[in-house]
N, C-alpha and C. Protein backbone atom coordinates (compact mmCIF):
# COMPACT_ATOMS: atom_id res chain seq x y z
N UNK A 1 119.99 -169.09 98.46
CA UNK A 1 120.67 -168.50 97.34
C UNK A 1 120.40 -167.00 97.25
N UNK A 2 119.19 -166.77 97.44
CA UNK A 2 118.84 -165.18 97.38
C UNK A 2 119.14 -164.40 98.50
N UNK A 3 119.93 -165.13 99.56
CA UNK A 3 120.46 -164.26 100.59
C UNK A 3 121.71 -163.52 99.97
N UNK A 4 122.23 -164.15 99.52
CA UNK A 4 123.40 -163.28 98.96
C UNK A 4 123.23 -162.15 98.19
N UNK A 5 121.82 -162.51 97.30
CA UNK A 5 121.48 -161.54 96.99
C UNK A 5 121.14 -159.54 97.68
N UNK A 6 120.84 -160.43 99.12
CA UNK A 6 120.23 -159.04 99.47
C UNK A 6 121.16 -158.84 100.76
N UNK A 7 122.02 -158.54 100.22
CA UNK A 7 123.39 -157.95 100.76
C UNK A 7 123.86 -156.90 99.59
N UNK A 8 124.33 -155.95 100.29
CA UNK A 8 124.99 -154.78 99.73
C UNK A 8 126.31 -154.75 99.74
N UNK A 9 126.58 -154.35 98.45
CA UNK A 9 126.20 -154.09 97.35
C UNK A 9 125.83 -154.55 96.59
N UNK A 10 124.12 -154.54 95.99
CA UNK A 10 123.76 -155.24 95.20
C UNK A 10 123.90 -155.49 93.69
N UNK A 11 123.82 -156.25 92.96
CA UNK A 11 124.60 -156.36 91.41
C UNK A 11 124.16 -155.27 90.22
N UNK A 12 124.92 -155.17 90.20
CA UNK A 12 124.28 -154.13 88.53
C UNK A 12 123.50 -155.15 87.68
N UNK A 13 123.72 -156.26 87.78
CA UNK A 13 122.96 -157.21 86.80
C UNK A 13 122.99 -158.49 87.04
N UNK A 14 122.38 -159.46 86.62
CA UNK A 14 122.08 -161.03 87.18
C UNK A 14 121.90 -161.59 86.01
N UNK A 15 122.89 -162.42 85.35
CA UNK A 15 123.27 -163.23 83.86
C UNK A 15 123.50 -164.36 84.70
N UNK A 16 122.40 -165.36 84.12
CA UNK A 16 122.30 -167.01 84.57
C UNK A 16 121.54 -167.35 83.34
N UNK A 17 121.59 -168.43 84.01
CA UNK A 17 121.83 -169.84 82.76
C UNK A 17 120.29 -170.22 83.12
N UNK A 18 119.64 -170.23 82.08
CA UNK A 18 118.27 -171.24 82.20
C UNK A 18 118.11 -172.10 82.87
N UNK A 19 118.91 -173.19 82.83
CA UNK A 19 119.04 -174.61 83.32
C UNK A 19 120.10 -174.83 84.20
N UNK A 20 120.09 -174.52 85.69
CA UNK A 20 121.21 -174.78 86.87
C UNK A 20 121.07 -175.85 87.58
N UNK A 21 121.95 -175.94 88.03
CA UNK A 21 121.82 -177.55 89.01
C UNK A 21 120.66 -178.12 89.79
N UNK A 22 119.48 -178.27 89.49
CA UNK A 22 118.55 -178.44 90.68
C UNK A 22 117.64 -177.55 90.46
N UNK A 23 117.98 -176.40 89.31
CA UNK A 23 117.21 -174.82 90.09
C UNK A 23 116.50 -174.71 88.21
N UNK A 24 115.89 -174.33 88.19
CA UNK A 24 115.04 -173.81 86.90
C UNK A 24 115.38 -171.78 86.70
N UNK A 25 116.45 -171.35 85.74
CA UNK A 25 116.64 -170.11 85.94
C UNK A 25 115.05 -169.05 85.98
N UNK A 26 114.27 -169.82 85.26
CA UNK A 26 112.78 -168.77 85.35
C UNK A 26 112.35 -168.56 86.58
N UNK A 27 112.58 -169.99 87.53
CA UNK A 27 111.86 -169.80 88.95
C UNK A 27 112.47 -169.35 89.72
N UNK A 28 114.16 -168.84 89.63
CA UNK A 28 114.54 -168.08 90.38
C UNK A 28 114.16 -166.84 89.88
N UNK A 29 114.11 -166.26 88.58
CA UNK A 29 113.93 -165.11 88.04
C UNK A 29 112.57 -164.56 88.73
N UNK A 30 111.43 -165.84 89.05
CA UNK A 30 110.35 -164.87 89.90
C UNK A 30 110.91 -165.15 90.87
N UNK A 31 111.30 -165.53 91.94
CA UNK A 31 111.54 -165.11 92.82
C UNK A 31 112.34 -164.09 92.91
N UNK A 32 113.05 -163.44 92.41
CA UNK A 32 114.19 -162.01 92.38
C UNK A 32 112.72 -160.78 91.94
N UNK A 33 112.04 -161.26 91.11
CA UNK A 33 110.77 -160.06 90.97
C UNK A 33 109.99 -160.23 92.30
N UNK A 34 110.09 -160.84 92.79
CA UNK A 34 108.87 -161.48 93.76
C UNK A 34 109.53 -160.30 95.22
N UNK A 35 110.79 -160.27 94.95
CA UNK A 35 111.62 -159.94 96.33
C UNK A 35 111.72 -158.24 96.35
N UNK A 36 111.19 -157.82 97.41
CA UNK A 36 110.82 -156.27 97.25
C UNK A 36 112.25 -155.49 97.04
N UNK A 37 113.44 -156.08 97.91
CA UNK A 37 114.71 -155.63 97.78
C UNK A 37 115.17 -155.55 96.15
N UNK A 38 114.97 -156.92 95.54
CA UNK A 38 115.52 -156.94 94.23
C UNK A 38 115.18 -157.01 93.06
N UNK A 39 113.53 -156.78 93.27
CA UNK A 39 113.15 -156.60 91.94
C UNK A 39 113.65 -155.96 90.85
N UNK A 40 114.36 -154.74 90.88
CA UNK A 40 114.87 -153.83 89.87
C UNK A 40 116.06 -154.07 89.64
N UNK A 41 116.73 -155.46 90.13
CA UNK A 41 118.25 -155.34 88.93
C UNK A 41 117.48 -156.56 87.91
N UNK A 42 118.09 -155.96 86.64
CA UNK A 42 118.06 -156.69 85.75
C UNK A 42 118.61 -158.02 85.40
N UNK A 43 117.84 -158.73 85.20
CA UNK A 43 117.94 -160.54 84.79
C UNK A 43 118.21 -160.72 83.22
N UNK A 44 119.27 -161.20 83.06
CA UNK A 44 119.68 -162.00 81.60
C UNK A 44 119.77 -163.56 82.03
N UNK A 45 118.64 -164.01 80.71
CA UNK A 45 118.90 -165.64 81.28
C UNK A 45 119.22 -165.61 79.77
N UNK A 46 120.52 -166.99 79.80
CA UNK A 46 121.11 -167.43 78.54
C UNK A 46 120.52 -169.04 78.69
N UNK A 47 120.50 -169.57 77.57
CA UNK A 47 119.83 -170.73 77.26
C UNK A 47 120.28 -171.36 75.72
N UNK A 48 120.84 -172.65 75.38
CA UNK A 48 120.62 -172.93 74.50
C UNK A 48 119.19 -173.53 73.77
N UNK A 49 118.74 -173.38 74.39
CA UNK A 49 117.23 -173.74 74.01
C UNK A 49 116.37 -172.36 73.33
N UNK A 50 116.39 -172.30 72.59
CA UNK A 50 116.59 -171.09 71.92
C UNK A 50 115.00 -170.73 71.86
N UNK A 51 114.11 -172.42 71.66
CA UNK A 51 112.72 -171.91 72.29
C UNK A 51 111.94 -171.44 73.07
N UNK A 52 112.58 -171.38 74.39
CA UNK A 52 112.37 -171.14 75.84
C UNK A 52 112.45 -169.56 75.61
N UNK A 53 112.83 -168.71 74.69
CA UNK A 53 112.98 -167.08 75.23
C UNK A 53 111.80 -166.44 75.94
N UNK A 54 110.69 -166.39 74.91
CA UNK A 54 109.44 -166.31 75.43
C UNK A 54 108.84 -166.94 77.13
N UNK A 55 109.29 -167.96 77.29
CA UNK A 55 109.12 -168.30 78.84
C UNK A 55 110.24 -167.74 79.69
N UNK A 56 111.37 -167.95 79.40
CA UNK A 56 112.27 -166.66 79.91
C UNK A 56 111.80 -165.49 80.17
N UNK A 57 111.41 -164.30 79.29
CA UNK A 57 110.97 -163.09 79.60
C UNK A 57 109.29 -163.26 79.90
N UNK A 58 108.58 -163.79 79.92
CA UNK A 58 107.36 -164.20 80.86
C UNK A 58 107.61 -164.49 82.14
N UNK A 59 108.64 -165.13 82.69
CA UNK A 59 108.95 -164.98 84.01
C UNK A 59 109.96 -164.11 84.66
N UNK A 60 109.97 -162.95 84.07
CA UNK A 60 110.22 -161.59 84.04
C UNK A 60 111.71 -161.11 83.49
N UNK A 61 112.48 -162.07 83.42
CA UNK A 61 113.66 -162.27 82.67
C UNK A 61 113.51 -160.58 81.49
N UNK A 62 114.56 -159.55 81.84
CA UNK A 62 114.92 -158.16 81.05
C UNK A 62 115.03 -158.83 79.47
N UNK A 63 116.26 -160.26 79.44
CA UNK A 63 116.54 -160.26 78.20
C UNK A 63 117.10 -161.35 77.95
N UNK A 64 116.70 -162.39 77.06
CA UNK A 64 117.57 -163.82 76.36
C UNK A 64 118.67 -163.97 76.02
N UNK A 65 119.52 -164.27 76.33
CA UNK A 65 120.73 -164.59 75.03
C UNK A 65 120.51 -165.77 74.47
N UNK A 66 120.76 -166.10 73.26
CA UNK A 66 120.34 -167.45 73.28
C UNK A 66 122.13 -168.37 73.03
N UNK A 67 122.41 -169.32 73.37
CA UNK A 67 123.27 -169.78 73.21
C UNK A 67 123.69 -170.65 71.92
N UNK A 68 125.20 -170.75 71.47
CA UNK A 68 126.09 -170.30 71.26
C UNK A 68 126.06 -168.46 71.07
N UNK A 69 126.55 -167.68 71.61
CA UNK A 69 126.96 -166.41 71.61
C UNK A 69 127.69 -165.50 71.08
N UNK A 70 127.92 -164.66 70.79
CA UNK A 70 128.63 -163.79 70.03
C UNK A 70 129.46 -163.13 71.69
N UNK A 71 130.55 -162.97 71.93
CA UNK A 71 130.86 -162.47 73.39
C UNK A 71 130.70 -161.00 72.97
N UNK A 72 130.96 -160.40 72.25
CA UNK A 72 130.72 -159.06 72.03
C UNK A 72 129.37 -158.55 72.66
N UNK A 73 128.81 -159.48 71.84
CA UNK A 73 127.17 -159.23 71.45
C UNK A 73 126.31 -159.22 73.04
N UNK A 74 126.89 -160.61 73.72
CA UNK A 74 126.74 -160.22 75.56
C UNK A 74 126.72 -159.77 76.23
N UNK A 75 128.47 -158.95 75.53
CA UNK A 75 129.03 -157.60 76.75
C UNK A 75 127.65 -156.47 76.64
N UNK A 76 127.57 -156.16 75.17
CA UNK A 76 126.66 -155.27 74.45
C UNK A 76 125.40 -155.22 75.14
N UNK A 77 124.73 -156.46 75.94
CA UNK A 77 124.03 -156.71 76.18
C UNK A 77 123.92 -156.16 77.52
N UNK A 78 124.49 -156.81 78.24
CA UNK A 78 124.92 -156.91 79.83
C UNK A 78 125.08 -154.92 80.29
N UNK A 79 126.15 -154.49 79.03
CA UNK A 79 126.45 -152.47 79.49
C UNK A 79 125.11 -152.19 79.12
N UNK A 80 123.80 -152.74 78.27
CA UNK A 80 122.78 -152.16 78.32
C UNK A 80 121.99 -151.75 79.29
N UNK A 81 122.19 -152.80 80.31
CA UNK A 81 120.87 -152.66 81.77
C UNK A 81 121.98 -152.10 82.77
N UNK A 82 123.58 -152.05 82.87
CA UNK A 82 124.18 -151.54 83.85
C UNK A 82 124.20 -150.16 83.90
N UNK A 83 123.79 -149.94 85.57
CA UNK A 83 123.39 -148.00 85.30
C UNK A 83 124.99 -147.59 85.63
């Protein structure tokens, strides 16, 4: 999965879902810090689990959304970390 990652051009930003098929979004989130290429784009993990934020940004996650969303409030979110 993280091969795609480290191909150019790399993302202005990385918005995933806490909970993916098989995959735990925190444990990919260290692995993207873990990866010397991609540590520095920014990670938004969304979650309806609205308790999980704190373990979200402990596993280096920039920023929570918590789910149900405001789409505004996302975009708002998302143009924050895009350089």
């Amino acid at each position: 999965m993280l091969d795609a990652l480290n191909t150019q051009p790399k993302p202005d930003v990385i918005l995933m879902d806490m909970w993916l098929s098989g995959e735990d979004g925190r444990d990919i989130c260290r692995t993207i810090r873990a990866d010397e290429n991609l540590k520095d784009i920014p990670v938004l993990i969304m979650s309806a689990s609205r308790g999980l934020e704190q373990s979200a940004l402990d596993a280096g996650a920039n920023d929570f959304i918590a789910k149900p969303f405001d789409m505004g409030d996302m975009i708002s979110r998302v143009r924050t970390y895009i350089k």
